[in-house]
Protein backbone atom coordinates (compact mmCIF):
# COMPACT_ATOMS: atom_id res chain seq x y z
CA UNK A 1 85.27 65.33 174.87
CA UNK A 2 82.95 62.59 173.03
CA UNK A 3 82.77 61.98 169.43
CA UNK A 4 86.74 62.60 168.14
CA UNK A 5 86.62 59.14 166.54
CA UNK A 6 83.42 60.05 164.27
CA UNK A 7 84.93 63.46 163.85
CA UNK A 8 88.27 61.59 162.62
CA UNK A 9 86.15 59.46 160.61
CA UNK A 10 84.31 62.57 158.62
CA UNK A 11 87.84 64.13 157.79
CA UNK A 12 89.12 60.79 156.60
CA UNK A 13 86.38 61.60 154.23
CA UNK A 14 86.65 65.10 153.55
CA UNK A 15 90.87 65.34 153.53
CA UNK A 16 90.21 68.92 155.06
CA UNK A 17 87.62 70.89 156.19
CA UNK A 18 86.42 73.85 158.65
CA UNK A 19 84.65 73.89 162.34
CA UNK A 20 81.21 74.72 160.30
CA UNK A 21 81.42 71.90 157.62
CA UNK A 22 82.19 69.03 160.67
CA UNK A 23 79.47 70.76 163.15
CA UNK A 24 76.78 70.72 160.53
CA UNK A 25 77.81 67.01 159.87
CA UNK A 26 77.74 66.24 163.43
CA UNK A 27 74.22 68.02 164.19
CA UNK A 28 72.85 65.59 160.64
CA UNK A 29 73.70 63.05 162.63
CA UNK A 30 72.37 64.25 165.72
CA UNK A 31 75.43 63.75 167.77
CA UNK A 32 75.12 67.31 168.35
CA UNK A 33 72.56 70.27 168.59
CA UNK A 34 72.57 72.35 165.36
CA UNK A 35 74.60 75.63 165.15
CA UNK A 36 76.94 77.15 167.56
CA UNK A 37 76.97 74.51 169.79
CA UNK A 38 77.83 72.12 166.73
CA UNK A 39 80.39 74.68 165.80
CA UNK A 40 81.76 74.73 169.03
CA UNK A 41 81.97 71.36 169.51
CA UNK A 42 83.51 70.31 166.37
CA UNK A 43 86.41 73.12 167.22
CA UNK A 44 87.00 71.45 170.29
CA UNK A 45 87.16 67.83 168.59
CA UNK A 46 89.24 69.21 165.42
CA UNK A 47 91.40 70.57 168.40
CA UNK A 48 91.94 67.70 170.05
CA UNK A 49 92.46 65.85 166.97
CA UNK A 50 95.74 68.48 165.88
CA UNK A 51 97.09 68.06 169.83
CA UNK A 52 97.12 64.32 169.48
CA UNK A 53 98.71 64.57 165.97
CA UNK A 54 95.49 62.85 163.48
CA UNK A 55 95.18 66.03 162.38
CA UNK A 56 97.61 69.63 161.26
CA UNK A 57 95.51 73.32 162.04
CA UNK A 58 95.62 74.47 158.22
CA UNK A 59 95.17 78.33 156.87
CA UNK A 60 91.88 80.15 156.65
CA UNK A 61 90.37 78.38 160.06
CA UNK A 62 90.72 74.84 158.25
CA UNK A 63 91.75 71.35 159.16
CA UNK A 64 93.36 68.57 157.40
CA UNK A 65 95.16 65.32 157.08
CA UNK A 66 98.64 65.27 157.55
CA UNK A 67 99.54 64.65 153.91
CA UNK A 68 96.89 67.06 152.49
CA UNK A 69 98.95 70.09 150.99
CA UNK A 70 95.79 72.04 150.23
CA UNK A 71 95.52 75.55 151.50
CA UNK A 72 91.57 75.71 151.43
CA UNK A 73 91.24 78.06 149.00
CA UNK A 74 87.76 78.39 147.32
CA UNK A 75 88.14 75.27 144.92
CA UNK A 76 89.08 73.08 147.76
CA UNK A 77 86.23 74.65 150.21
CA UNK A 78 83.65 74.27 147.59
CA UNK A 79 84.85 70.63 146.90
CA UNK A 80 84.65 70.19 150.68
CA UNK A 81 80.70 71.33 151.03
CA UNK A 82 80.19 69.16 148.13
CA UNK A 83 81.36 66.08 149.96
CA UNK A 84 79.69 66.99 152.82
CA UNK A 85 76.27 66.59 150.83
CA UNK A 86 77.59 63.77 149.91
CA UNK A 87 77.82 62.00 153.48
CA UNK A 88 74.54 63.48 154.18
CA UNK A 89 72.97 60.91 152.14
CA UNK A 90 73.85 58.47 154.78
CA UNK A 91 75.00 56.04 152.44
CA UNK A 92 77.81 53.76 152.94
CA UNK A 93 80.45 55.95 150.89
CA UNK A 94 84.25 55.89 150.22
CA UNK A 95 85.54 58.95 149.17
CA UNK A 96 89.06 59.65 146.88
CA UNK A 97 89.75 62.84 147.36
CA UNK A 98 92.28 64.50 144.68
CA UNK A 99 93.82 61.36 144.21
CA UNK A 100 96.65 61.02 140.96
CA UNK A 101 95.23 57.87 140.03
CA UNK A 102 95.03 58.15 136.85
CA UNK A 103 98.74 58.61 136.30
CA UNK A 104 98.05 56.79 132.60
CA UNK A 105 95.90 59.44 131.18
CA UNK A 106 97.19 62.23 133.11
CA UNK A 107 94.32 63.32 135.18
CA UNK A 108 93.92 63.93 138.41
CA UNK A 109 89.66 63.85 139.55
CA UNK A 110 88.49 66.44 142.41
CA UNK A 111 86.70 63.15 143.81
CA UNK A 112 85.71 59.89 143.04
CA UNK A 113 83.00 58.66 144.94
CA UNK A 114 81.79 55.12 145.40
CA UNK A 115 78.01 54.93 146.98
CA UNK A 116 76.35 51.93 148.41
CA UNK A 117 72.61 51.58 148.60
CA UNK A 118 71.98 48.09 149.99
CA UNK A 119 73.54 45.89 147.54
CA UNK A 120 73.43 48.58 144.52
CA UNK A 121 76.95 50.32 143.84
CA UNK A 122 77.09 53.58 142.30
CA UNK A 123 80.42 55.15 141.22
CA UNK A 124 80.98 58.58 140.21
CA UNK A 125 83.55 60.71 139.48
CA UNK A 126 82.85 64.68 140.95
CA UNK A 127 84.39 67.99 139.70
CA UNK A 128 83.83 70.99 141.32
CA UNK A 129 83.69 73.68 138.16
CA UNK A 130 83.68 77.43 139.82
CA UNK A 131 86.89 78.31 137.49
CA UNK A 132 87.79 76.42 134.96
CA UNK A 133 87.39 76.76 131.49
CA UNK A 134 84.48 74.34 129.78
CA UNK A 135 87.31 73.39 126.93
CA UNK A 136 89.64 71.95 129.86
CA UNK A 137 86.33 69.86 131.67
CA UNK A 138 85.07 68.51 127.84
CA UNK A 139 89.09 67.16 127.42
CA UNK A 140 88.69 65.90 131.22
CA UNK A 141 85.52 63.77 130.34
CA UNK A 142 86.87 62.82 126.96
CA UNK A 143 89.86 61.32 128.25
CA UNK A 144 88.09 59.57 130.87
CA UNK A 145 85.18 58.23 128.65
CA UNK A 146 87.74 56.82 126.64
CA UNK A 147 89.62 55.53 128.69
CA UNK A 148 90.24 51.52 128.45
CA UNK A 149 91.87 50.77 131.79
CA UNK A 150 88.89 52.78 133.71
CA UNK A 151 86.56 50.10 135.27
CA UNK A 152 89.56 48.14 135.86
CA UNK A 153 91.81 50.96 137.69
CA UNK A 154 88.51 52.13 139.80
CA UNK A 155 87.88 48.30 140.34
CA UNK A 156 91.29 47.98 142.12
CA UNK A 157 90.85 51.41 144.24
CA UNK A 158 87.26 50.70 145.45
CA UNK A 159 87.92 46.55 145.93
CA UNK A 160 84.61 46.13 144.24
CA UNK A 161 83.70 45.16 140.14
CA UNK A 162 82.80 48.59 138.65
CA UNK A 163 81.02 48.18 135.68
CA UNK A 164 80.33 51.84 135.39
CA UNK A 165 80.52 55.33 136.60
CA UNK A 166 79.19 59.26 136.08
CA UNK A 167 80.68 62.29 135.79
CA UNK A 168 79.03 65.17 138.20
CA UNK A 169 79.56 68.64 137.95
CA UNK A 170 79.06 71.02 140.48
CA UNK A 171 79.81 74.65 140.04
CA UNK A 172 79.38 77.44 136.83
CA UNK A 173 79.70 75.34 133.76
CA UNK A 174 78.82 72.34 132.63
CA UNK A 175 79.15 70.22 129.45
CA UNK A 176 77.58 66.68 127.44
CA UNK A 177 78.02 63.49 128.90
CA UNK A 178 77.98 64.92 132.93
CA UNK A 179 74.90 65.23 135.34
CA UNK A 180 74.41 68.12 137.36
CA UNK A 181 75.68 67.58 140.93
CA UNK A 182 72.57 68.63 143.09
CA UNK A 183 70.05 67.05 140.64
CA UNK A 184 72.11 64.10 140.50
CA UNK A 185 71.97 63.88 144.59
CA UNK A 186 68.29 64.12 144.01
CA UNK A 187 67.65 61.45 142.28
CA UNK A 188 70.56 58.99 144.46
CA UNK A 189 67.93 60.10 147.42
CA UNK A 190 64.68 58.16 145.73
C-alpha cells in the first residue's frame, strides 16, 4: 500500500480523523480518485498505520494519535472538517490542535494555525462554536486580546516572530473582534 507516510503526515495535522476526512484529502491532492475508492484507500492506510502502532482505531469509525484522548464526538469532528479546509489551501501550515498552551490565562484554543504564503505568515487562532454559549467565546477572545505574553508564547510554539494573529469562528455564534471561518478562508485564497 502507497501513500501511509502522506496519510501519517495529514493526521499529524488533524490529531484524529475518519476514512472520509483523509480520502477526500488524498483525492485534493490527487493521490487518489475521488470517493469510494479514496475512502477505501485511506481505510486501508489508517489500517496499516494502527497495525504498525503510528496510529490507535478510536470510537465512532475514527483515528487518532496515540496521545489524543478525544472520542470524536461532534465538536471534535466538526473541528476536524475545519482543518481539513484548512490543508486544502495547500499552504505550508502547522497546525496546534487543542493544545494547553496557554496555561497563564487559562485557555485552552480548538486550534491555532500558522499559514505560510511565500514569505507572508498568517497566524490565527480557530474555534469551532456549534455549542457554546456566546458569553463563554466573548471571555475567550477577551482574555486572549489582552493578553501580554501572546506574540511572544505563539512566537516560541511556531519558531517564527508573530507580530499578530485572528480569531476565526466557525460554527452557530459568533461575536466582535473574530472573522467568520469560511469567509476568512476566502479571502486567505486571493
Amino acid at each position: 500500500m502507497a501513500h501511509e507516510e502522506t496519510v501519517m503526515e495529514l493526521m499529524n495535522h488533524l490529531v484524529i480523523a475518519d476514512k472520509h476526512v483523509i480520502g477526500d484529502l488524498m483525492a485534493h491532492k490527487e493521490l487518489w480518485t475521488k470517493g469510494t475508492s479514496a475512502v477505501n484507500n485511506s481505510y486501508k492506510a489508517l489500517n496499516l498505520l494502527v497495525d504498525s502502532g503510528k496510529l490507535v482505531k478510536g470510537e465512532n469509525s475514527s483515528f487518532r494519535l496515540p496521545e489524543c484522548r478525544s472520542t470524536y464526538q461532534p465538536h471534535a469532528r466538526l473541528l476536524t472538517i475545519a482543518l481539513a479546509q484548512i490543508l486544502k489551501l495547500n499552504l505550508n501550515a502547522k497546525i496546534f490542535r487543542e493544545v494547553n498552551l496557554l496555561k497563564e490565562v487559562g485557555l485552552r484554543p480548538d486550534s491555532l494555525v500558522l499559514l505560510n504564503k511565500g514569505n507572508q505568515y498568517l497566524m490565527f487562532i480557530l474555534e469551532i462554536c456549534n455549542n457554546e454559549e456566546k458569553t463563554y467565546l466573548e471571555q475567550k477572545i477577551h482574555t486572549l486580546k489582552n493578553w501580554d505574553g501572546a506574540l511572544q508564547a505563539f512566537s516560541l510554539l511556531f519558531e517564527t516572530r508573530i507580530s499578530a494573529f485572528d480569531i476565526v469562528v466557525s460554527g452557530d455564534i459568533s461575536a466582535d473582534e473574530t472573522f467568520e471561518f469560511n469567509s476568512y478562508l476566502e479571502e486567505v485564497k486571493k
